[in-house]
C-alpha atoms as a PDB file:
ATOM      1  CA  UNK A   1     -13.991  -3.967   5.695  1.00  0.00           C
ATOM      2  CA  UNK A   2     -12.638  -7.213   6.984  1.00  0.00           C
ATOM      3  CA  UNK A   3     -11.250  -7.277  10.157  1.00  0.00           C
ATOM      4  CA  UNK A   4      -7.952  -8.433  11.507  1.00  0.00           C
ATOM      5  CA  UNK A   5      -6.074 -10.075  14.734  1.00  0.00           C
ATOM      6  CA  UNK A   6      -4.071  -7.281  15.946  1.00  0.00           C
ATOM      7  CA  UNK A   7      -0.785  -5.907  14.344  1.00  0.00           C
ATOM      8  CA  UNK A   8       2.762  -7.505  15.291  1.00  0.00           C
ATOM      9  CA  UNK A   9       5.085  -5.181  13.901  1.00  0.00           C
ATOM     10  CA  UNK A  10       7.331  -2.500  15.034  1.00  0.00           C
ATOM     11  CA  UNK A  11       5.739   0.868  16.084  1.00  0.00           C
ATOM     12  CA  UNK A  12       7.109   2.312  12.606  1.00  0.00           C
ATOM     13  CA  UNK A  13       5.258  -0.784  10.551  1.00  0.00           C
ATOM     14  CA  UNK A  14       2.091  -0.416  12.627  1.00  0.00           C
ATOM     15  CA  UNK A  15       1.541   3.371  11.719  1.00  0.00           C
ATOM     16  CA  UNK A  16       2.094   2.297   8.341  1.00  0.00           C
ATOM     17  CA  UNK A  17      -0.302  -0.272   8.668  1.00  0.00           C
ATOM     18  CA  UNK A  18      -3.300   1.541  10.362  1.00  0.00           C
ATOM     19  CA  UNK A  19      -2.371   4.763   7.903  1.00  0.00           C
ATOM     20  CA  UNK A  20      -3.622   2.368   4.899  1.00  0.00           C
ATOM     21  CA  UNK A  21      -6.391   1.169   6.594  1.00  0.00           C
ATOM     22  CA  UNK A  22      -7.845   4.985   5.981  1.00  0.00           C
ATOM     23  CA  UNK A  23      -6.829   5.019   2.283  1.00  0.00           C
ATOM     24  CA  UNK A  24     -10.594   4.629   0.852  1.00  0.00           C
ATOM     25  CA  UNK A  25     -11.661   2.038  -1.761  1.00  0.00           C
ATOM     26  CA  UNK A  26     -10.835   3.424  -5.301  1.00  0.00           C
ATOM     27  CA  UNK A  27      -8.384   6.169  -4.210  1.00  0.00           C
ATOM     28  CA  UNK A  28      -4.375   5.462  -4.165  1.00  0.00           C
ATOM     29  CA  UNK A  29      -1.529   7.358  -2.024  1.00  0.00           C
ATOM     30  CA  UNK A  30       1.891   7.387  -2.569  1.00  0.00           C
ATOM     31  CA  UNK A  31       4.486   5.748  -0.442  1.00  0.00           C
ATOM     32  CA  UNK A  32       5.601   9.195   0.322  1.00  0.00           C
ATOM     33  CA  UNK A  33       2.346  10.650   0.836  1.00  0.00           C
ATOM     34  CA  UNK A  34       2.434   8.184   3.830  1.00  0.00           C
ATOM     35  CA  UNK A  35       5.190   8.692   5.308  1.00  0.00           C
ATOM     36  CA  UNK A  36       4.261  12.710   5.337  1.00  0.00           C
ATOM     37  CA  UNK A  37       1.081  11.137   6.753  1.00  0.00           C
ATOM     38  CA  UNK A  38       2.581   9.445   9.816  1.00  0.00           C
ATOM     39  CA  UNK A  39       5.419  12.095  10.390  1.00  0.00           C
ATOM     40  CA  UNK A  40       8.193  10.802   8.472  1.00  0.00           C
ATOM     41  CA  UNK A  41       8.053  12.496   5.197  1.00  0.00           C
ATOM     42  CA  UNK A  42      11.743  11.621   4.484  1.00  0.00           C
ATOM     43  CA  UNK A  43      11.048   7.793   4.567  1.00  0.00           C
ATOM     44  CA  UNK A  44       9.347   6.401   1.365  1.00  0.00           C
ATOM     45  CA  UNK A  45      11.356   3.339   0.915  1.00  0.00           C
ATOM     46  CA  UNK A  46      10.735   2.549   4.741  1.00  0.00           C
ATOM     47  CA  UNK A  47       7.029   2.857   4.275  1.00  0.00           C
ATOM     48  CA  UNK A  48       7.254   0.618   0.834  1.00  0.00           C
ATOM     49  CA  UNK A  49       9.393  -2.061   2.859  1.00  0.00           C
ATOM     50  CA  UNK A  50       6.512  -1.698   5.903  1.00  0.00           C
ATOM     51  CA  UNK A  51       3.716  -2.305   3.289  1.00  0.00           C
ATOM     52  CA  UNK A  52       6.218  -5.483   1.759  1.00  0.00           C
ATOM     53  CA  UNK A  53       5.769  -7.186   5.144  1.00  0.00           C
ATOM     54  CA  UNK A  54       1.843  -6.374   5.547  1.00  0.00           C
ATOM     55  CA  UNK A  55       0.519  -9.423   7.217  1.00  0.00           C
ATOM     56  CA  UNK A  56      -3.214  -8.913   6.258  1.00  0.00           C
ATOM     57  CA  UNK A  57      -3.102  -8.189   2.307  1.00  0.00           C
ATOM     58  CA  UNK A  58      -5.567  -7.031   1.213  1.00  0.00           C
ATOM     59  CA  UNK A  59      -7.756  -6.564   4.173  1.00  0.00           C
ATOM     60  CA  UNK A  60      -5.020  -4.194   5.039  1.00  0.00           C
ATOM     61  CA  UNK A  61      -5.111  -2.301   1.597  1.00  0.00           C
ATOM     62  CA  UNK A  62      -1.458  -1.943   0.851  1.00  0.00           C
ATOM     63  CA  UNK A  63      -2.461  -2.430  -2.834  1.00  0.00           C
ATOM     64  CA  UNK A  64      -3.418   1.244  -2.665  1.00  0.00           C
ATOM     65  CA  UNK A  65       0.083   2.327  -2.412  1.00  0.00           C
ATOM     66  CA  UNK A  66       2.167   3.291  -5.789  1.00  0.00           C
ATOM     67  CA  UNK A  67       5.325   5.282  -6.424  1.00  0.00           C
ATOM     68  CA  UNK A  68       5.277   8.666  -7.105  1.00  0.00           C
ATOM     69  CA  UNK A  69       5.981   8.349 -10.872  1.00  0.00           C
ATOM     70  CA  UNK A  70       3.110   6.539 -11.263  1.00  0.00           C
ATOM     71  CA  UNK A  71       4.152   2.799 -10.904  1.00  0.00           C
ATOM     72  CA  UNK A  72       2.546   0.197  -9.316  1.00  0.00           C
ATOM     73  CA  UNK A  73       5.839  -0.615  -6.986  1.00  0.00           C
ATOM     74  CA  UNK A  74       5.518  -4.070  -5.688  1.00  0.00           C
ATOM     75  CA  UNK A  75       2.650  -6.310  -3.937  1.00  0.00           C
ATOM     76  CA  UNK A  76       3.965  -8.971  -0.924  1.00  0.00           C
ATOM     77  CA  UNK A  77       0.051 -10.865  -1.394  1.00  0.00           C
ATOM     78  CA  UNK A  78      -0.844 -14.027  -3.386  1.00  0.00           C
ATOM     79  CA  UNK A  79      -0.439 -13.431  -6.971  1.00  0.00           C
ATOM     80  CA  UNK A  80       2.138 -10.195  -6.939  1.00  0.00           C
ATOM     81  CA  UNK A  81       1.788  -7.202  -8.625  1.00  0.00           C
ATOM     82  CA  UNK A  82      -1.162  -8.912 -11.219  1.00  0.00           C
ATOM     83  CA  UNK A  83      -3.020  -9.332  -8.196  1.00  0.00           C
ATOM     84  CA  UNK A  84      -2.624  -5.434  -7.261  1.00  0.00           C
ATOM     85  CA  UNK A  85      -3.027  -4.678 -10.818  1.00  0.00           C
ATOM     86  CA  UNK A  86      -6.274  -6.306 -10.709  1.00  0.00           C
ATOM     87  CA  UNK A  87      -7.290  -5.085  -7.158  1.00  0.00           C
ATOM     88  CA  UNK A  88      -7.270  -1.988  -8.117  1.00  0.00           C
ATOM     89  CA  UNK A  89      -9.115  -2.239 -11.581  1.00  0.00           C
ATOM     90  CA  UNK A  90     -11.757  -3.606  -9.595  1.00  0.00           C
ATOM     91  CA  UNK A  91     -12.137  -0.464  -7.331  1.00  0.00           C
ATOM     92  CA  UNK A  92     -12.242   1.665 -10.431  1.00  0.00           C
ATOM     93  CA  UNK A  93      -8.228   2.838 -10.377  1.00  0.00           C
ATOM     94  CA  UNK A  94      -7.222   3.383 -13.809  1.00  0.00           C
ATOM     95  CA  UNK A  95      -3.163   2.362 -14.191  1.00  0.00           C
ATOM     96  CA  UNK A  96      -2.015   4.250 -17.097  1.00  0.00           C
ATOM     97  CA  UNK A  97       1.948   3.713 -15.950  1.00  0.00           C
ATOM     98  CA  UNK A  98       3.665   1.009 -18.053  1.00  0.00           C
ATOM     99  CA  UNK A  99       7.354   0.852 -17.691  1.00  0.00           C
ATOM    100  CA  UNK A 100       8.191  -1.424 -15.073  1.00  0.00           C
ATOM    101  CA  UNK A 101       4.957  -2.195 -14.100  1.00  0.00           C
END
């Protein structure tokens, strides 16, 4: 993996940040699967905004990250949600979710 300068974020966005680092190629989480992860298992929407302001997409593999119900959420790097679409159909990720993808 590609390596970065270091993290400027707040200590909340940097546990985000170094908790997708260890999601592996291929495999997805859930936002709330990492916010059980880094101890905050009642903030989802925190993690999703944390992965929104990722400065190292996709080095820093935010595109790994879906909802719960199966959606792609959204994708802060060049190109959107196509480009996370398509990041993750190259790593072998099946996306079988279609409403508001």
């Amino acid at each position: 993996m590609a390596e970065h300068p270091p993290f400027e974020g707040t200590d909340f966005q940097v546990r985000v940040w170094n908790a997708l680092k260890e999601i592996p190629r291929g495999e997805t989480r859930t936002y709330t699967e990492i916010a059980v992860q880094i101890g905050h298992p009642n903030s989802a929407r925190a993690v999703a905004n944390a992965c929104a302001k990722n400065p190292y997409p996709p080095i820093v593999p935010c595109h790994r990250v879906v909802r719960r119900d199966g959606g792609l959420g959204g994708y802060s790097g060049v190109g959107g949600v196509e480009t996370k679409r398509r990041l993750l159909s190259e790593e072998g990720v099946s996306i079988t979710f279609t409403r508001s993808n």
